[in-house]
N, C-alpha and C. Protein backbone atom coordinates (compact mmCIF):
# COMPACT_ATOMS: atom_id res chain seq x y z
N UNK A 1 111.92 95.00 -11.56
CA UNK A 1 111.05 96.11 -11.27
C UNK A 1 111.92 97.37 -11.18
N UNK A 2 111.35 98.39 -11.72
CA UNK A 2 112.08 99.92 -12.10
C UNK A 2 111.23 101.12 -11.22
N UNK A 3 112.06 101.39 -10.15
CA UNK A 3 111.28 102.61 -9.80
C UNK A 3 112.01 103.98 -9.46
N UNK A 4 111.14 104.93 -10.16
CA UNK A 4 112.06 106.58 -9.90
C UNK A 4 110.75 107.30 -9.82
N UNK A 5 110.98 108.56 -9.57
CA UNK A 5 110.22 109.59 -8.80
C UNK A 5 110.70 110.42 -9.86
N UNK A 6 109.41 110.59 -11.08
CA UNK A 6 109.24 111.50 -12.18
C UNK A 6 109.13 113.06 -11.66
N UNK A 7 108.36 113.04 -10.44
CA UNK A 7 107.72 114.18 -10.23
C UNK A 7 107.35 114.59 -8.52
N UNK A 8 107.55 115.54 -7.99
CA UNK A 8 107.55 115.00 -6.33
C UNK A 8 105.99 114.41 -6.22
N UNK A 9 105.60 113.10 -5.12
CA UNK A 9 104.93 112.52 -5.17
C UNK A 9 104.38 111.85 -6.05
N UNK A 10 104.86 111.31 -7.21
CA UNK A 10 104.10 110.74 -8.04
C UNK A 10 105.95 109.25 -8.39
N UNK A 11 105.31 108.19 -8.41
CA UNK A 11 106.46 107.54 -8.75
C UNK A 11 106.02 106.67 -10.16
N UNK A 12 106.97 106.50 -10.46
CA UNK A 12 106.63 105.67 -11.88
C UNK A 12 107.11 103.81 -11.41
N UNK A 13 106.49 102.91 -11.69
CA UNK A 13 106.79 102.16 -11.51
C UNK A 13 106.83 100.93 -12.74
N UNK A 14 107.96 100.41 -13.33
CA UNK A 14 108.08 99.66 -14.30
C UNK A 14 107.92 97.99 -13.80
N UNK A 15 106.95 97.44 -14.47
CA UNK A 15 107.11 95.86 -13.84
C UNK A 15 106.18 94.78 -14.85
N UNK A 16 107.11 94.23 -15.57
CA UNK A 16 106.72 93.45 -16.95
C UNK A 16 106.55 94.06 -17.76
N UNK A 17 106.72 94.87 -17.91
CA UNK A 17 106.68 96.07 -19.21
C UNK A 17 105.43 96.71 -19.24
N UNK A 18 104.82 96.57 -18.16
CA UNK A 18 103.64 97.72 -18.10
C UNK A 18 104.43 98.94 -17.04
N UNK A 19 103.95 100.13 -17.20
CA UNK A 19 104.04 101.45 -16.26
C UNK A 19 103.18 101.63 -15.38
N UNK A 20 103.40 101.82 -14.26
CA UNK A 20 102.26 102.30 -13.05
C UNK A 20 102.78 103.55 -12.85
N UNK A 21 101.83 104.27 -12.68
CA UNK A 21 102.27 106.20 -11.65
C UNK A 21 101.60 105.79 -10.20
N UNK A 22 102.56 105.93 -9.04
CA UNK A 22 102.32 105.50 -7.72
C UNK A 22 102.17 107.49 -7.67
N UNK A 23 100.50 107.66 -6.72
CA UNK A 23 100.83 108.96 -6.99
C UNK A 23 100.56 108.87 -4.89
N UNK A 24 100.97 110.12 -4.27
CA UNK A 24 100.50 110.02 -2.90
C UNK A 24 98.87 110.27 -2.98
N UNK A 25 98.81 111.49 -3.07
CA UNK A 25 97.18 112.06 -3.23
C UNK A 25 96.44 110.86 -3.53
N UNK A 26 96.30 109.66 -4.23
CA UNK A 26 95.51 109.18 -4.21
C UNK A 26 95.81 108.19 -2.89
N UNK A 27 96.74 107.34 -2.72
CA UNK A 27 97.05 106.83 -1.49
C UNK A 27 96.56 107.43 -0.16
N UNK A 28 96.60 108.82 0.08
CA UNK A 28 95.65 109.23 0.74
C UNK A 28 94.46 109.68 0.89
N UNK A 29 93.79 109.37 -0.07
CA UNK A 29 92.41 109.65 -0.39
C UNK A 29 91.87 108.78 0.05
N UNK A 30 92.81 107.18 -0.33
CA UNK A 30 92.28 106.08 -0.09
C UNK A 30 91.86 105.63 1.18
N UNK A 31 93.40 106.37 1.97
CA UNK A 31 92.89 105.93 3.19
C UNK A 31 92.15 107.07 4.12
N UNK A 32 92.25 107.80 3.82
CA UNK A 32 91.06 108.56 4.28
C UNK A 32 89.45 108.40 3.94
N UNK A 33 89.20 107.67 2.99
CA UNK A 33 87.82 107.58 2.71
C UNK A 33 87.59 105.54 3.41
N UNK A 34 88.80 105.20 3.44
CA UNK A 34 88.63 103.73 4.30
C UNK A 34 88.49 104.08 5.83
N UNK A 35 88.98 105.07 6.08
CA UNK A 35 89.10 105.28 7.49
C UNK A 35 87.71 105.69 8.12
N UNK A 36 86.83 105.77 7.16
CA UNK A 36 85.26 106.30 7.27
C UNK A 36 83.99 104.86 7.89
N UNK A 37 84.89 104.20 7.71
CA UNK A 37 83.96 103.00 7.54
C UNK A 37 84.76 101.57 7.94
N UNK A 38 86.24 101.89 8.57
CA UNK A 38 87.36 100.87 9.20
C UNK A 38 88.91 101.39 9.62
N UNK A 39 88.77 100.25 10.60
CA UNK A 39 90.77 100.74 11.01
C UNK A 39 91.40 100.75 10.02
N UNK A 40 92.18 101.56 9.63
CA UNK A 40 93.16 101.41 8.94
C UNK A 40 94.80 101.49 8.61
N UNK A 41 95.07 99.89 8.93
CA UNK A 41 95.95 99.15 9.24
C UNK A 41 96.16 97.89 8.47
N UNK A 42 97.73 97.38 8.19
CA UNK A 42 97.52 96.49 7.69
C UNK A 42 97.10 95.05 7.88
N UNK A 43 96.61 95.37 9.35
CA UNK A 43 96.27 93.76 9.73
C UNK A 43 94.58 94.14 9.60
N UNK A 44 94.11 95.40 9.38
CA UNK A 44 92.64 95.75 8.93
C UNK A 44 92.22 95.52 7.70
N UNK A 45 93.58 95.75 6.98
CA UNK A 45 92.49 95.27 5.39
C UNK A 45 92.60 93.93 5.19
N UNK A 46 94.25 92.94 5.60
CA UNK A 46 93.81 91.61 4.96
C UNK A 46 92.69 91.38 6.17
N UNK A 47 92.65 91.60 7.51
CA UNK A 47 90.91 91.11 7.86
C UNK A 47 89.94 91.15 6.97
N UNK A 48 89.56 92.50 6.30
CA UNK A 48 88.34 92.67 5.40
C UNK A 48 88.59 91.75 4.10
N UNK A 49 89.71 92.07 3.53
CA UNK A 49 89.81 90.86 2.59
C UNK A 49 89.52 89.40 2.84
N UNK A 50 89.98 88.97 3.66
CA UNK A 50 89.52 87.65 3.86
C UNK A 50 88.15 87.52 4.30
N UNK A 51 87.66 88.80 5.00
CA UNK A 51 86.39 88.44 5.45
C UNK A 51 85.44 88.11 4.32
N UNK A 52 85.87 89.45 3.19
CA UNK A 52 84.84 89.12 1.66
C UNK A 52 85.04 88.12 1.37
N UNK A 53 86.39 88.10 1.24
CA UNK A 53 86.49 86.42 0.50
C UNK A 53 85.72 85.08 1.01
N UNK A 54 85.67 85.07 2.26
CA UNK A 54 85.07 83.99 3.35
C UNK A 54 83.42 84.40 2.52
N UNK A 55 82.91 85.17 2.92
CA UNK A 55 81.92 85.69 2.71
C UNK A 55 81.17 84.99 1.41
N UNK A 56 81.97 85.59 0.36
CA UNK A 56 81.71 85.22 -1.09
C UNK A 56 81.54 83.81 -1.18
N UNK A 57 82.57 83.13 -0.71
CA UNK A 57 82.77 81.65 -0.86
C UNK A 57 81.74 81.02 -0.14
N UNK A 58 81.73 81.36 1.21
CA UNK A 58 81.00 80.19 2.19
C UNK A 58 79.85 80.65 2.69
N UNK A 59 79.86 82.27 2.94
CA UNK A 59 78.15 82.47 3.55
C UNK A 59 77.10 83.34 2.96
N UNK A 60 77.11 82.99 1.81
CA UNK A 60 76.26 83.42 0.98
C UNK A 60 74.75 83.31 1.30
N UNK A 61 73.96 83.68 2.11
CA UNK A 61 72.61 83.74 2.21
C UNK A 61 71.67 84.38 1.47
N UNK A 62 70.44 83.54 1.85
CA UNK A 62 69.16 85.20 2.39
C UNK A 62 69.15 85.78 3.02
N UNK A 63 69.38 85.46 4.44
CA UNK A 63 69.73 85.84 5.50
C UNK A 63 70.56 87.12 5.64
N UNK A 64 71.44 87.18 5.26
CA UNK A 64 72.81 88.31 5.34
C UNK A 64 72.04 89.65 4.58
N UNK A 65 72.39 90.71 5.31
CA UNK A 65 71.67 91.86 5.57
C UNK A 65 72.86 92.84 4.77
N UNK A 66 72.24 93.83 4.31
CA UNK A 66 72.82 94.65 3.71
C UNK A 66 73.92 96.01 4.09
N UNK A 67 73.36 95.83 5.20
CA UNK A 67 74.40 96.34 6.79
C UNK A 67 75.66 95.00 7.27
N UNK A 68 75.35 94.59 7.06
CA UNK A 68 76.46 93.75 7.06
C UNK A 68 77.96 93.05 6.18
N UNK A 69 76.94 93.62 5.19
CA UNK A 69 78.10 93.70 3.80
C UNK A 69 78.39 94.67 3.02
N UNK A 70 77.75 95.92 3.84
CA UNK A 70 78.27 97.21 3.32
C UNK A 70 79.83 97.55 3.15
N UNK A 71 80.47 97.43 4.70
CA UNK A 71 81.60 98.16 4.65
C UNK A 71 82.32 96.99 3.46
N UNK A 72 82.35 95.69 3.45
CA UNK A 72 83.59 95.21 2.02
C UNK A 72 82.73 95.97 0.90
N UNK A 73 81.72 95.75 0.71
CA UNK A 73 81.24 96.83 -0.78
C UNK A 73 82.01 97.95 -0.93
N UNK A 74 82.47 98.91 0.33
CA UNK A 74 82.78 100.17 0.18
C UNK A 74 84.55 99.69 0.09
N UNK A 75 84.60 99.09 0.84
CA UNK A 75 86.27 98.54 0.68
C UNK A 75 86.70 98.19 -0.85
N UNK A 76 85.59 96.95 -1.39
CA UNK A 76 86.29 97.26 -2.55
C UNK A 76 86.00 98.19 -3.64
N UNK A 77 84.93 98.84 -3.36
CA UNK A 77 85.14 100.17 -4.19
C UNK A 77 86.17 100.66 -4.21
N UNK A 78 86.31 101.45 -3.01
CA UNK A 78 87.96 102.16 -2.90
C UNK A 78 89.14 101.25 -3.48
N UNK A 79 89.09 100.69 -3.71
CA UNK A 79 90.45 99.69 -4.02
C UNK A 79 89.99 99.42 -5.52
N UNK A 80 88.68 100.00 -5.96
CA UNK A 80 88.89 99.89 -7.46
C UNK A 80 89.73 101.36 -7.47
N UNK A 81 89.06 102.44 -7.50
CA UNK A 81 89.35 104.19 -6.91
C UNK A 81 90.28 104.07 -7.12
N UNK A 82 91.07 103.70 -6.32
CA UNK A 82 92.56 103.51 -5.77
C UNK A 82 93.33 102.88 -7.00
N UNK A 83 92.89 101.34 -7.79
CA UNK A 83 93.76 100.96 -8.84
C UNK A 83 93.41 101.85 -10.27
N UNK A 84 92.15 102.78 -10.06
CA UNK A 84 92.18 103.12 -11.56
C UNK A 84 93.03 104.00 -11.59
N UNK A 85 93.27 105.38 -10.25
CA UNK A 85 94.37 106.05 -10.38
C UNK A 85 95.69 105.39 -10.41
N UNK A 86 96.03 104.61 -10.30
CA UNK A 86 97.76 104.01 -10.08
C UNK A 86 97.48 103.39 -11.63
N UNK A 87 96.34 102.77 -12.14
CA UNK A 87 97.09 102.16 -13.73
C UNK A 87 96.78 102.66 -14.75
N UNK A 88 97.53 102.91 -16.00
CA UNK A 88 97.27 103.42 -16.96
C UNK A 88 95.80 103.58 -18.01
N UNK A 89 94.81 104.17 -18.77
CA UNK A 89 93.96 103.21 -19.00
C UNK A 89 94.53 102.35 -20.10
N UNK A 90 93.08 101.57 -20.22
CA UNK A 90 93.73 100.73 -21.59
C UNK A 90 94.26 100.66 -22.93
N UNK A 91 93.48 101.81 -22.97
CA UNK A 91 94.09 102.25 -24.95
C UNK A 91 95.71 102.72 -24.42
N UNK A 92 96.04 102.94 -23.73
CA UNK A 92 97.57 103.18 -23.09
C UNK A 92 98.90 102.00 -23.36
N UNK A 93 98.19 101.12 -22.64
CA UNK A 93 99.10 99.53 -22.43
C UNK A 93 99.29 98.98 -24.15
């Protein structure tokens, strides 16, 4: 893995021969728009992660309310947000 700082705040990151741009601005966007709707910490997101994951896998109802599975909806939104700025698009790679 190859990493340098093209530009202040923005890093380039080499790893299998694809390029990532690590930029801040979006890193903090991210967590400012997570911080709307959860702690944010790293023992806060693998919670939410595992919670979706649990979720997805094992308690799939009728039952389960749409208030209740809002905030991972919004979690992994942002964490799409978040990977489309850091990866190149595809006609790129």
């Amino acid at each position: 893995m190859i990493i340098e700082q093209s530009e202040p705040n923005i890093h380039n990151i080499e790893y299998s021969g694809i390029k990532f741009n690590g930029r801040s601005a979006e890193l903090k966007e991210f967590l400012i728009n997570c911080s709307g709707f959860m702690d944010i910490d790293a023992q806060s997101f693998e919670i939410m992660i595992q919670s979706i994951s649990d979720h997805l896998i094992d308690d799939s109802s009728d039952e389960t309310t749409m208030s209740e599975i809002r905030p991972q909806l919004k979690f992994l939104r942002e964490i799409n947000f978040f990977l489309k700025g850091l990866l190149p698009p595809v006609n790129d790679l």
